[in-house]
C-alpha atoms as a PDB file:
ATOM      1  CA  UNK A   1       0.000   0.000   0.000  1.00  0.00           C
ATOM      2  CA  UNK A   2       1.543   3.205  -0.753  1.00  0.00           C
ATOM      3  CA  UNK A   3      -0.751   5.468   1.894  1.00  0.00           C
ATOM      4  CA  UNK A   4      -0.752   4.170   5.466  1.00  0.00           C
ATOM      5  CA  UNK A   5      -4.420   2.151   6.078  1.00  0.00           C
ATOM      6  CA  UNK A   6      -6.961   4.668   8.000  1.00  0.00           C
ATOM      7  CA  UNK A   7      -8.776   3.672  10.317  1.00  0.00           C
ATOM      8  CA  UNK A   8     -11.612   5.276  11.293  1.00  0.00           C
ATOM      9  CA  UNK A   9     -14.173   4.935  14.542  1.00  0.00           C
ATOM     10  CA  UNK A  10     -17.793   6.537  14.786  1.00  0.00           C
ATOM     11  CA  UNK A  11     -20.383   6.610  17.753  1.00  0.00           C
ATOM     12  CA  UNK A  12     -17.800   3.776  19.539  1.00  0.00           C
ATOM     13  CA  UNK A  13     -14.077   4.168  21.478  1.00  0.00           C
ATOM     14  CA  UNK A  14     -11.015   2.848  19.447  1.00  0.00           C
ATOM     15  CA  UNK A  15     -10.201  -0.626  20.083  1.00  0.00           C
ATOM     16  CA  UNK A  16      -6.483  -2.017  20.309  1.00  0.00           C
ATOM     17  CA  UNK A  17      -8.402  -5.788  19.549  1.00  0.00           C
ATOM     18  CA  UNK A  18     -10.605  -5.034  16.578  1.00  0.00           C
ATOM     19  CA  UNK A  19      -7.629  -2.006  15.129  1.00  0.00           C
ATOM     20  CA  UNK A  20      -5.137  -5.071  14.842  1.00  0.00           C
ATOM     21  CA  UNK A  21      -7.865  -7.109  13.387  1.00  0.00           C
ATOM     22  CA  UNK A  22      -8.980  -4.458  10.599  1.00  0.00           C
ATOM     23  CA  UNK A  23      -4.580  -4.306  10.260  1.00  0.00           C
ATOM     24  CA  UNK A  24      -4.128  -7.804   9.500  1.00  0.00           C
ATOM     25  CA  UNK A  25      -7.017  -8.280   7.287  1.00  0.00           C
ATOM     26  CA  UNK A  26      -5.889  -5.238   4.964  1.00  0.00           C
ATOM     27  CA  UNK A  27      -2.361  -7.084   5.101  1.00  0.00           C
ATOM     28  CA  UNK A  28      -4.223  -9.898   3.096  1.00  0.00           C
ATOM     29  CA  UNK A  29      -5.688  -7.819   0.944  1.00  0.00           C
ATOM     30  CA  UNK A  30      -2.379  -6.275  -0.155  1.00  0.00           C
ATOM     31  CA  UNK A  31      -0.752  -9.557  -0.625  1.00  0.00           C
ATOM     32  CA  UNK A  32      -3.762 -10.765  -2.710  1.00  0.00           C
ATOM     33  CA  UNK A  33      -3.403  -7.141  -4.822  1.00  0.00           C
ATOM     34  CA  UNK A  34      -0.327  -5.088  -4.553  1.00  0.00           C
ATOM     35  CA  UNK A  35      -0.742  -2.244  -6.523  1.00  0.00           C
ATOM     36  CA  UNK A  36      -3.564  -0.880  -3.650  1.00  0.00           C
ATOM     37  CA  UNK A  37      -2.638   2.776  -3.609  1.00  0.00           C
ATOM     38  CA  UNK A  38      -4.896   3.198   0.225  1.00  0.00           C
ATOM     39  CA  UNK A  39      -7.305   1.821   2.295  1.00  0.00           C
ATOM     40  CA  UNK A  40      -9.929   3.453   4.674  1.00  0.00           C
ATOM     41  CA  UNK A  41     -12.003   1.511   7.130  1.00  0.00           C
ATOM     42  CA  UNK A  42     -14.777   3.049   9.032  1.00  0.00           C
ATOM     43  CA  UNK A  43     -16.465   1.210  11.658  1.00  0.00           C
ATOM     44  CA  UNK A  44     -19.537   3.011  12.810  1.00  0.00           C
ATOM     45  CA  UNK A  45     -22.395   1.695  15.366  1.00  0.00           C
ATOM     46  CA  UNK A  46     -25.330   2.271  13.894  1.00  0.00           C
ATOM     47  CA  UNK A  47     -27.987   4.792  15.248  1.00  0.00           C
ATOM     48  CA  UNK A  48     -31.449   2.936  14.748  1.00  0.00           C
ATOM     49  CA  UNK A  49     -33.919   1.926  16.550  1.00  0.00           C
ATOM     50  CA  UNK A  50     -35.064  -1.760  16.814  1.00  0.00           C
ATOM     51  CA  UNK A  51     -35.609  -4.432  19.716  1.00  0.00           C
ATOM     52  CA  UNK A  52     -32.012  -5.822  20.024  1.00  0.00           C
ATOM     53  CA  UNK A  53     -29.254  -4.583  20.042  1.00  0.00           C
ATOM     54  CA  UNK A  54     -27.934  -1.614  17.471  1.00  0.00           C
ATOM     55  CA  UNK A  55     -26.136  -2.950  14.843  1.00  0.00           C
ATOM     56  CA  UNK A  56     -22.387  -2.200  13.475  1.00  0.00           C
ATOM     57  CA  UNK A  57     -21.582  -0.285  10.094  1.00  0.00           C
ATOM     58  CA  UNK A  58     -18.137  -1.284   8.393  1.00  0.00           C
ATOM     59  CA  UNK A  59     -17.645   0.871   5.089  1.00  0.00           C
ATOM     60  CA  UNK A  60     -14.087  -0.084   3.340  1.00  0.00           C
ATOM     61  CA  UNK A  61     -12.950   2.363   0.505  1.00  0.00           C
ATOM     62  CA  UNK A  62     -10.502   0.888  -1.458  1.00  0.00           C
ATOM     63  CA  UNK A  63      -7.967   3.165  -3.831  1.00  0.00           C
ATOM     64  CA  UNK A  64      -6.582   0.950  -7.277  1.00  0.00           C
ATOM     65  CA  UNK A  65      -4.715   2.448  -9.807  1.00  0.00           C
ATOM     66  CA  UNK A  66      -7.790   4.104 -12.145  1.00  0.00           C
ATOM     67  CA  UNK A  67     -10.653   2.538 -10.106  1.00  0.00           C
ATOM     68  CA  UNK A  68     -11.881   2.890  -6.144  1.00  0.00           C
ATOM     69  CA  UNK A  69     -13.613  -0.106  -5.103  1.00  0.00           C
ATOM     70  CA  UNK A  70     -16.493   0.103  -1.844  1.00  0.00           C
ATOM     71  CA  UNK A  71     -17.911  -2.020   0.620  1.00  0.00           C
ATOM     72  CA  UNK A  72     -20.611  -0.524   2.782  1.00  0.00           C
ATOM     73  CA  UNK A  73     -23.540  -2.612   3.127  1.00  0.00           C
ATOM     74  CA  UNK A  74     -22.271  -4.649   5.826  1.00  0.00           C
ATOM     75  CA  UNK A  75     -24.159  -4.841   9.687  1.00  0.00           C
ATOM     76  CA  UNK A  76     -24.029  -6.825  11.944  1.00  0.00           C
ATOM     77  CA  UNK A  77     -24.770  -6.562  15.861  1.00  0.00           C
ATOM     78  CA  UNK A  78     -21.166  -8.084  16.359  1.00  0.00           C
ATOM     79  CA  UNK A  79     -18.489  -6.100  15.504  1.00  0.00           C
ATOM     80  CA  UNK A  80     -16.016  -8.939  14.032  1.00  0.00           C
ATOM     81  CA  UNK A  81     -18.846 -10.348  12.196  1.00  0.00           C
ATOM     82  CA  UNK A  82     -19.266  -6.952  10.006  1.00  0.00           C
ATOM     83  CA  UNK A  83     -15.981  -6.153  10.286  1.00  0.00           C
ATOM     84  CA  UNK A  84     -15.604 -10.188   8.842  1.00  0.00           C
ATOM     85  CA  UNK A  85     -18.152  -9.834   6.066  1.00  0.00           C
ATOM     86  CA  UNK A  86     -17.042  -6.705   5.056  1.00  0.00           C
ATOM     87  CA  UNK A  87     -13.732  -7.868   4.304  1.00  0.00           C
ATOM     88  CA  UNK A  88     -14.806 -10.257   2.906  1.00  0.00           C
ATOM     89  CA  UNK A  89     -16.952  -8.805   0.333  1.00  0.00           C
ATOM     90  CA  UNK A  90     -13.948  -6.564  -0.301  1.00  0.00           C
ATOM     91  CA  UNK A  91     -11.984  -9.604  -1.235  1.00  0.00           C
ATOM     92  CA  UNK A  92     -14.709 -10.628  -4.063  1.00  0.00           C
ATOM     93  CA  UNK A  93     -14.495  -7.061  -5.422  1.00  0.00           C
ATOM     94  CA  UNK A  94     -11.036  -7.109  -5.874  1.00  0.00           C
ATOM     95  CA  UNK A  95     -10.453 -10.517  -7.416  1.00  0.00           C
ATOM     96  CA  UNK A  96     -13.337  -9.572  -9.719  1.00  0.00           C
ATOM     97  CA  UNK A  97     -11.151  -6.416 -10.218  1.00  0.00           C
ATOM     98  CA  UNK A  98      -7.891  -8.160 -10.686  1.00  0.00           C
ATOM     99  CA  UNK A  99      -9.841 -11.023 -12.920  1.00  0.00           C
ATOM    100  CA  UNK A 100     -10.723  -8.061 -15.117  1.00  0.00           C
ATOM    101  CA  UNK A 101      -7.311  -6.589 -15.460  1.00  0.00           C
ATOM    102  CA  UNK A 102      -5.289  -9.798 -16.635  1.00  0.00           C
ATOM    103  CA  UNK A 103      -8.203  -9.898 -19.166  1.00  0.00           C
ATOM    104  CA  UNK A 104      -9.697 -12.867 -17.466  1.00  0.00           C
ATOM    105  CA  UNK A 105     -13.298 -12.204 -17.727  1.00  0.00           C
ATOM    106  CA  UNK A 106     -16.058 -14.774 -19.048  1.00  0.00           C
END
């Protein structure tokens, strides 16, 4: 990665646990592309109103050379569940992305 990884928490206090956990799974991502000029993470906790518990937000904005890549439709009441999925879905966008690129498409 050429910019450092941001990391970014709303309506929740920064976590040594889950910032090492958002670290290492951006590490993987970077070894699976490595022209990724940044990464930002935003983990939010969700401000709506239901019967259990408020739900997490992870948004991941990925940088490529020519192309940005997003993942923000993840929730999830557990925090390493969305923070999970998100990177997750992240991980199908950009071997879709690097599929694309080689010329690899069907």
């Amino acid at each position: 990665m050429k910019q450092p990884l941001q990391i970014t928490f709303h309506g929740l206090e920064r976590s040594d646990a889950l910032e090492a956990d958002v670290r290492r799974r951006c590490a993987h991502l970077d070894r699976f592309a490595s022209d990724i000029m940044s990464c930002r993470v935003v983990v939010d906790l969700l401000q709506t109103h239901q019967r259990q518990g408020r739900p997490f937000g992870v948004r991941i904005e990925l940088t490529l050379p020519g192309h940005e890549l997003v993942a923000n439709r993840v929730q999830h009441e557990d925090v390493y569940i969305a923070v999970r999925d998100a990177f997750e879905d992240m991980q199908r966008q950009l071997g879709d992305w690097v599929e694309r690129r080689r010329g690899d498409e069907k």
